[in-house]
PDB file of N, CA and C in Angstrom:
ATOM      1  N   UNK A   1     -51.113  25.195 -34.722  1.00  0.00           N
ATOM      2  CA  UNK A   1     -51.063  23.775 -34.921  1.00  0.00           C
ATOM      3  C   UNK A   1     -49.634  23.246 -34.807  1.00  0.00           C
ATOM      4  N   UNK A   2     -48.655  23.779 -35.291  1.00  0.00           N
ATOM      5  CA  UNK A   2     -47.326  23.555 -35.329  1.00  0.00           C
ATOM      6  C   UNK A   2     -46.560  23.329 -33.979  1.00  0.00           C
ATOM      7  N   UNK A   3     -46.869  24.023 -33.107  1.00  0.00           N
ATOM      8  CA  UNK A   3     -46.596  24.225 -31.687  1.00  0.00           C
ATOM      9  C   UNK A   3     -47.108  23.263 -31.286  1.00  0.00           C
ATOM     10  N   UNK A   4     -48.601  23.093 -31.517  1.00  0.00           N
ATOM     11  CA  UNK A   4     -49.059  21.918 -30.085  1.00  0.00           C
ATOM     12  C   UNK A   4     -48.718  20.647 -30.873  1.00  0.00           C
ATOM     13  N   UNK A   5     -48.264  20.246 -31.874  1.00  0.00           N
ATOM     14  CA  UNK A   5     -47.688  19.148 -32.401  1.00  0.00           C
ATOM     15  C   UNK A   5     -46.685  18.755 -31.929  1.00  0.00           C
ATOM     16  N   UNK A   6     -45.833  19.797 -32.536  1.00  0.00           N
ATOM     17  CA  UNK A   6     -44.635  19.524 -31.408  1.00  0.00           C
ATOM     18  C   UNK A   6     -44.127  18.883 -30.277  1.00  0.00           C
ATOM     19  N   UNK A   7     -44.942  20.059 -29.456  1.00  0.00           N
ATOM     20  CA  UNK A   7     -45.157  19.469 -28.115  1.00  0.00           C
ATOM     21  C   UNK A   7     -45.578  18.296 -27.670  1.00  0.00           C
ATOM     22  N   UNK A   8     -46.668  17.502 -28.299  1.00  0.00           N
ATOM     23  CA  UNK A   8     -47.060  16.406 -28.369  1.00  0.00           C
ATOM     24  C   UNK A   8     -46.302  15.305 -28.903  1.00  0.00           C
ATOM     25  N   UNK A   9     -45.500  16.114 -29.757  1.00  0.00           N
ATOM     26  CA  UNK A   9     -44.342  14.477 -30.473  1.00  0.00           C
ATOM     27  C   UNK A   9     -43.074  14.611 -29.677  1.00  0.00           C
ATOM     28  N   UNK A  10     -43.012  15.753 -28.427  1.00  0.00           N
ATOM     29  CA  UNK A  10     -41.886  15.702 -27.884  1.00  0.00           C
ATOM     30  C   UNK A  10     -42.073  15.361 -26.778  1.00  0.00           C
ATOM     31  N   UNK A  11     -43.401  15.389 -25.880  1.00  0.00           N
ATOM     32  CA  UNK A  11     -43.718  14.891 -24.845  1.00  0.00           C
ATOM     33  C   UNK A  11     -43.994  13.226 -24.941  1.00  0.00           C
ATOM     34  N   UNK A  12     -44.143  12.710 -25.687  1.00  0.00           N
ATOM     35  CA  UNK A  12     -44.701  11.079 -26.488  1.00  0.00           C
ATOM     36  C   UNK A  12     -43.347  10.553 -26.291  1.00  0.00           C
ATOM     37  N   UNK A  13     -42.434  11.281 -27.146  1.00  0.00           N
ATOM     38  CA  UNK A  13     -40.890  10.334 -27.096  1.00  0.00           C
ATOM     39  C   UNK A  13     -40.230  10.968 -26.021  1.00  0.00           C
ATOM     40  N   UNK A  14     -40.362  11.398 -25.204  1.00  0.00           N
ATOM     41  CA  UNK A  14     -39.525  11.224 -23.977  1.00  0.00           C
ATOM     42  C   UNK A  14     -40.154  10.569 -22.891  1.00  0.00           C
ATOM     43  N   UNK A  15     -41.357  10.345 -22.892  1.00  0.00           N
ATOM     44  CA  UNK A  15     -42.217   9.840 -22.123  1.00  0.00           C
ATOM     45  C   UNK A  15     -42.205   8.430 -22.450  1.00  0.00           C
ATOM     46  N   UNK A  16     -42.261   8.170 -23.757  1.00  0.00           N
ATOM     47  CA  UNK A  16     -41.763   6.080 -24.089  1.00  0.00           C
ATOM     48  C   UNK A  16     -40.700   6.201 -23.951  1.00  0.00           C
ATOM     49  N   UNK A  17     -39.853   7.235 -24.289  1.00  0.00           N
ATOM     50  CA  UNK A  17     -37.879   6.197 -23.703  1.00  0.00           C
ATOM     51  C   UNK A  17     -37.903   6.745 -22.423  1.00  0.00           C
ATOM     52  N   UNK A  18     -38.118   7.367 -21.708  1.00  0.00           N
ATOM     53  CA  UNK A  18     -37.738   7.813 -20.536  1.00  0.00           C
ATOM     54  C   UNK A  18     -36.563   8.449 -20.088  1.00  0.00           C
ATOM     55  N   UNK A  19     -36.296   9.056 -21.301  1.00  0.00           N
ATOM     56  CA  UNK A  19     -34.971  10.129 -21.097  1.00  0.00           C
ATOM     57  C   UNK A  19     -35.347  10.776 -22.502  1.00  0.00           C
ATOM     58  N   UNK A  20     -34.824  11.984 -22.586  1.00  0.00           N
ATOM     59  CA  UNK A  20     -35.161  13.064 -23.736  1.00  0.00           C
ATOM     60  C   UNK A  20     -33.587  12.855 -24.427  1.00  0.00           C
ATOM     61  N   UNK A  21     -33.726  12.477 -25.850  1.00  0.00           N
ATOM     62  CA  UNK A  21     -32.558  12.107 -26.759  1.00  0.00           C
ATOM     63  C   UNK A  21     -32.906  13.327 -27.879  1.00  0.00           C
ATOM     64  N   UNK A  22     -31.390  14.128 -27.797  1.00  0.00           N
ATOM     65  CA  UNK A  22     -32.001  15.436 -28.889  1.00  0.00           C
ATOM     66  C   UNK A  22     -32.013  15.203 -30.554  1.00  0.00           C
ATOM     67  N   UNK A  23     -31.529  13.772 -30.726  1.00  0.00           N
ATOM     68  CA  UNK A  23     -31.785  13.317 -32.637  1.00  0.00           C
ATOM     69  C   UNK A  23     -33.254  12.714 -32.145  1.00  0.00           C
ATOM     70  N   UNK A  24     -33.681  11.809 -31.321  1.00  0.00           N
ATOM     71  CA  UNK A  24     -34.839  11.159 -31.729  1.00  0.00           C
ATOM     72  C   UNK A  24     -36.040  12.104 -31.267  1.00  0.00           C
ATOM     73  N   UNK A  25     -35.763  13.109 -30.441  1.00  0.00           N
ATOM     74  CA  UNK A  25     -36.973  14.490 -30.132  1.00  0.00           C
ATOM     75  C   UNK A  25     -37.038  15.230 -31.538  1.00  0.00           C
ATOM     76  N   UNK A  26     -35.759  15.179 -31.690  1.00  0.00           N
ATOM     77  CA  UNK A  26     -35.967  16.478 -33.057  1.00  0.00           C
ATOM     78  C   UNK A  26     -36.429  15.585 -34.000  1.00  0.00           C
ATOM     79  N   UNK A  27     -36.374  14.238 -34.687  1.00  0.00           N
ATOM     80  CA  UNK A  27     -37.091  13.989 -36.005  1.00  0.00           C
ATOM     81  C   UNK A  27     -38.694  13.454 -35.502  1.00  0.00           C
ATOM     82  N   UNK A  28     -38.811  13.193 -34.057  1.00  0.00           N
ATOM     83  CA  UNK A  28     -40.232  13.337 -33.554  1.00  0.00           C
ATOM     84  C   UNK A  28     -40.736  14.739 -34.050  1.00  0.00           C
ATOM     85  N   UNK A  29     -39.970  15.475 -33.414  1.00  0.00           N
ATOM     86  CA  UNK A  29     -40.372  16.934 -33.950  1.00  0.00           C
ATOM     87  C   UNK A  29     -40.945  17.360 -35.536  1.00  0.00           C
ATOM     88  N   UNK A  30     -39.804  17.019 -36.347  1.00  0.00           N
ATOM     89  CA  UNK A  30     -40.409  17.245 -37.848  1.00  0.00           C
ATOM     90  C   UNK A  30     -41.199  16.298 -38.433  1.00  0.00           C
ATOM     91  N   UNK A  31     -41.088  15.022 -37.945  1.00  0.00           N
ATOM     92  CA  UNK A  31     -42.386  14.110 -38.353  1.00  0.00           C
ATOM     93  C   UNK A  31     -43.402  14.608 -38.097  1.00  0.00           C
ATOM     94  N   UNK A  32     -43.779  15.095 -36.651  1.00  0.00           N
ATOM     95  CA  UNK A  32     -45.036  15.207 -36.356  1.00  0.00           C
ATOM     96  C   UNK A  32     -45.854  16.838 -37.102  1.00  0.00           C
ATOM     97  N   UNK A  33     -45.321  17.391 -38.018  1.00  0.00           N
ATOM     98  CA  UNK A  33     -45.557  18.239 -38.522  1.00  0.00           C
ATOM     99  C   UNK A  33     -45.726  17.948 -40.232  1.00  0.00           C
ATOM    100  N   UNK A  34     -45.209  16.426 -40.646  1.00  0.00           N
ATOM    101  CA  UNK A  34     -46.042  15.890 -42.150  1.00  0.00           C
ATOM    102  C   UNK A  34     -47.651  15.830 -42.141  1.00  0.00           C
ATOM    103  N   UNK A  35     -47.902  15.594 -41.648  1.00  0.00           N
ATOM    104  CA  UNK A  35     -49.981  15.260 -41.440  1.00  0.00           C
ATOM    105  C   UNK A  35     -50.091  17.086 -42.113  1.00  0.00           C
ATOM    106  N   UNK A  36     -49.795  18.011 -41.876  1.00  0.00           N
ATOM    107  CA  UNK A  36     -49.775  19.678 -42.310  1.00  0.00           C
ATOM    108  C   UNK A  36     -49.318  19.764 -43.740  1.00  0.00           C
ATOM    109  N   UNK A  37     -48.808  18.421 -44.207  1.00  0.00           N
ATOM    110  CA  UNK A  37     -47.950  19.017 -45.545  1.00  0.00           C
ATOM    111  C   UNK A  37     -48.839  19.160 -46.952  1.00  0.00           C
ATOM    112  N   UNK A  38     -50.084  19.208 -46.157  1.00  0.00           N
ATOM    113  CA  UNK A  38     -50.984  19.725 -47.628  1.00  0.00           C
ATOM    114  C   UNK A  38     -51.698  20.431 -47.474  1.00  0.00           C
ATOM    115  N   UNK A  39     -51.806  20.933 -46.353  1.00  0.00           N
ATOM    116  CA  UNK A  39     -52.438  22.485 -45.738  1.00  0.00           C
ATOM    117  C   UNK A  39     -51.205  23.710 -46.204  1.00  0.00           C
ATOM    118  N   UNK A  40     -51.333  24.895 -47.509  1.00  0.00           N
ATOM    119  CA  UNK A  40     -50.632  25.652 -47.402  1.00  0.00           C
ATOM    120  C   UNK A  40     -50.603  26.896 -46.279  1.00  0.00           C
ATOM    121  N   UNK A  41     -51.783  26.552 -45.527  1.00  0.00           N
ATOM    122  CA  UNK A  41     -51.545  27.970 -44.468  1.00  0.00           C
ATOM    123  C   UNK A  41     -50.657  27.052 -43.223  1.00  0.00           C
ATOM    124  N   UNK A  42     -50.264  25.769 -43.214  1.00  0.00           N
ATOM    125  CA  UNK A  42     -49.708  25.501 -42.000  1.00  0.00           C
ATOM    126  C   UNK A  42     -47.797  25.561 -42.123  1.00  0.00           C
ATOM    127  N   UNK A  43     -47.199  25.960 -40.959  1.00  0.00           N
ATOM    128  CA  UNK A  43     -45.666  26.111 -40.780  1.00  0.00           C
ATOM    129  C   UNK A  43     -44.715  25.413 -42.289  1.00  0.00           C
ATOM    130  N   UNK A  44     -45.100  23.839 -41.826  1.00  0.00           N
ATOM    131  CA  UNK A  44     -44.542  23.227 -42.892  1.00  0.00           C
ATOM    132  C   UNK A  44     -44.992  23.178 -44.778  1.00  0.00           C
ATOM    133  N   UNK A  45     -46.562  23.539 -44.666  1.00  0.00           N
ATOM    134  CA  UNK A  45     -46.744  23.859 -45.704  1.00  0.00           C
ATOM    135  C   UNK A  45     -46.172  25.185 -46.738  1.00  0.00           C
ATOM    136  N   UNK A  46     -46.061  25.966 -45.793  1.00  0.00           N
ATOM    137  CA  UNK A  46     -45.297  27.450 -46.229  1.00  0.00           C
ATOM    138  C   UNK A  46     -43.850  26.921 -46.840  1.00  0.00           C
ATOM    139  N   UNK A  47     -43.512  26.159 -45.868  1.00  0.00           N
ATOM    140  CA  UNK A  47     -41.796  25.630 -46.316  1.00  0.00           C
ATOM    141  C   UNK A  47     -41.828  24.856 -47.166  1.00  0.00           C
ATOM    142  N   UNK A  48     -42.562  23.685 -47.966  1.00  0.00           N
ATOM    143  CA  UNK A  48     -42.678  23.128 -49.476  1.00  0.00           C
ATOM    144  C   UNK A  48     -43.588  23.358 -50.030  1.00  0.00           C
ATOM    145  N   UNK A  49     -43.664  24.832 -50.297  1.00  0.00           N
ATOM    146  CA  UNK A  49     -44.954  25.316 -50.523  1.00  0.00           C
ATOM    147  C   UNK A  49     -45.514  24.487 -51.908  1.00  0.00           C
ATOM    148  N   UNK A  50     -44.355  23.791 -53.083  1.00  0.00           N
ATOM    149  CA  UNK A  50     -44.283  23.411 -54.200  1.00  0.00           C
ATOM    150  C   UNK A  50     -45.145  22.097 -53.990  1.00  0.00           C
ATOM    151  N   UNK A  51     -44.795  21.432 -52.794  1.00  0.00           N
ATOM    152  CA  UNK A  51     -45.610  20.496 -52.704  1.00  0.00           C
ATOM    153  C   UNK A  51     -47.506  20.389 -52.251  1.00  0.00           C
ATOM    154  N   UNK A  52     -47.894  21.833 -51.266  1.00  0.00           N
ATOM    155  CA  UNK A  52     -48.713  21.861 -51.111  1.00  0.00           C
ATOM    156  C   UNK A  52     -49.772  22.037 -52.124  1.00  0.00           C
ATOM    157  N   UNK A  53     -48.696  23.051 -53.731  1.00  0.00           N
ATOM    158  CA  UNK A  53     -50.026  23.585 -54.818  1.00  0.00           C
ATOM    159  C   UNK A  53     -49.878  22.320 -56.007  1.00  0.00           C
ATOM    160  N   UNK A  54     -49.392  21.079 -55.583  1.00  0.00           N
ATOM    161  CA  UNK A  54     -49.751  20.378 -56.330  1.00  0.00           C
ATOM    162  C   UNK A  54     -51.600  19.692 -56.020  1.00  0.00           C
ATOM    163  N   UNK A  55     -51.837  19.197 -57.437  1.00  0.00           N
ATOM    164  CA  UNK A  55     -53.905  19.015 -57.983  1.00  0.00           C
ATOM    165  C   UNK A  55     -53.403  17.836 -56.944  1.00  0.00           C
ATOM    166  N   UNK A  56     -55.093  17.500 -56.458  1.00  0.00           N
ATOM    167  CA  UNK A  56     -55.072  16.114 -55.446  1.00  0.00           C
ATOM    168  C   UNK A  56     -55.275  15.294 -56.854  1.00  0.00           C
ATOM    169  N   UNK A  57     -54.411  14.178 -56.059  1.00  0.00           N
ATOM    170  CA  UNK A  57     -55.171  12.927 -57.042  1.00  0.00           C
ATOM    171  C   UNK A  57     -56.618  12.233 -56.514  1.00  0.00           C
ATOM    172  N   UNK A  58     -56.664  11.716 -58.087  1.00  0.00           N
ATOM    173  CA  UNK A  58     -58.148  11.316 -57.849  1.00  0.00           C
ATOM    174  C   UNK A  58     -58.362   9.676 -57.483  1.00  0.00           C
TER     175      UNK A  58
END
């Protein structure tokens, strides 16, 4: 999942500006890997893992 995200938030912003910028690819990059941050088996979940074993709210 981490990979084809990526790829997808890096192909998106170089494809709307029409030149590849390596600050606005790379926080495309780690944005597009929050939607994972409450899955603990995914990349970014492993890395705040503190945040993934918090109870859902109700």
């Amino acid at each position: 999942m981490a990979l084809t995200h990526s790829a997808i938030a890096a192909a998106s912003v170089s494809f709307a500006l029409g030149e590849v910028s390596p600050l606005v690819t790379g926080l495309a990059i780690i944005g597009s890997q929050l939607p994972d941050l409450d899955t603990s088996t995914s990349l970014i979940g492993q890395i705040c893992f503190p945040i993934t074993e918090l109870p859902p709210s109700v």
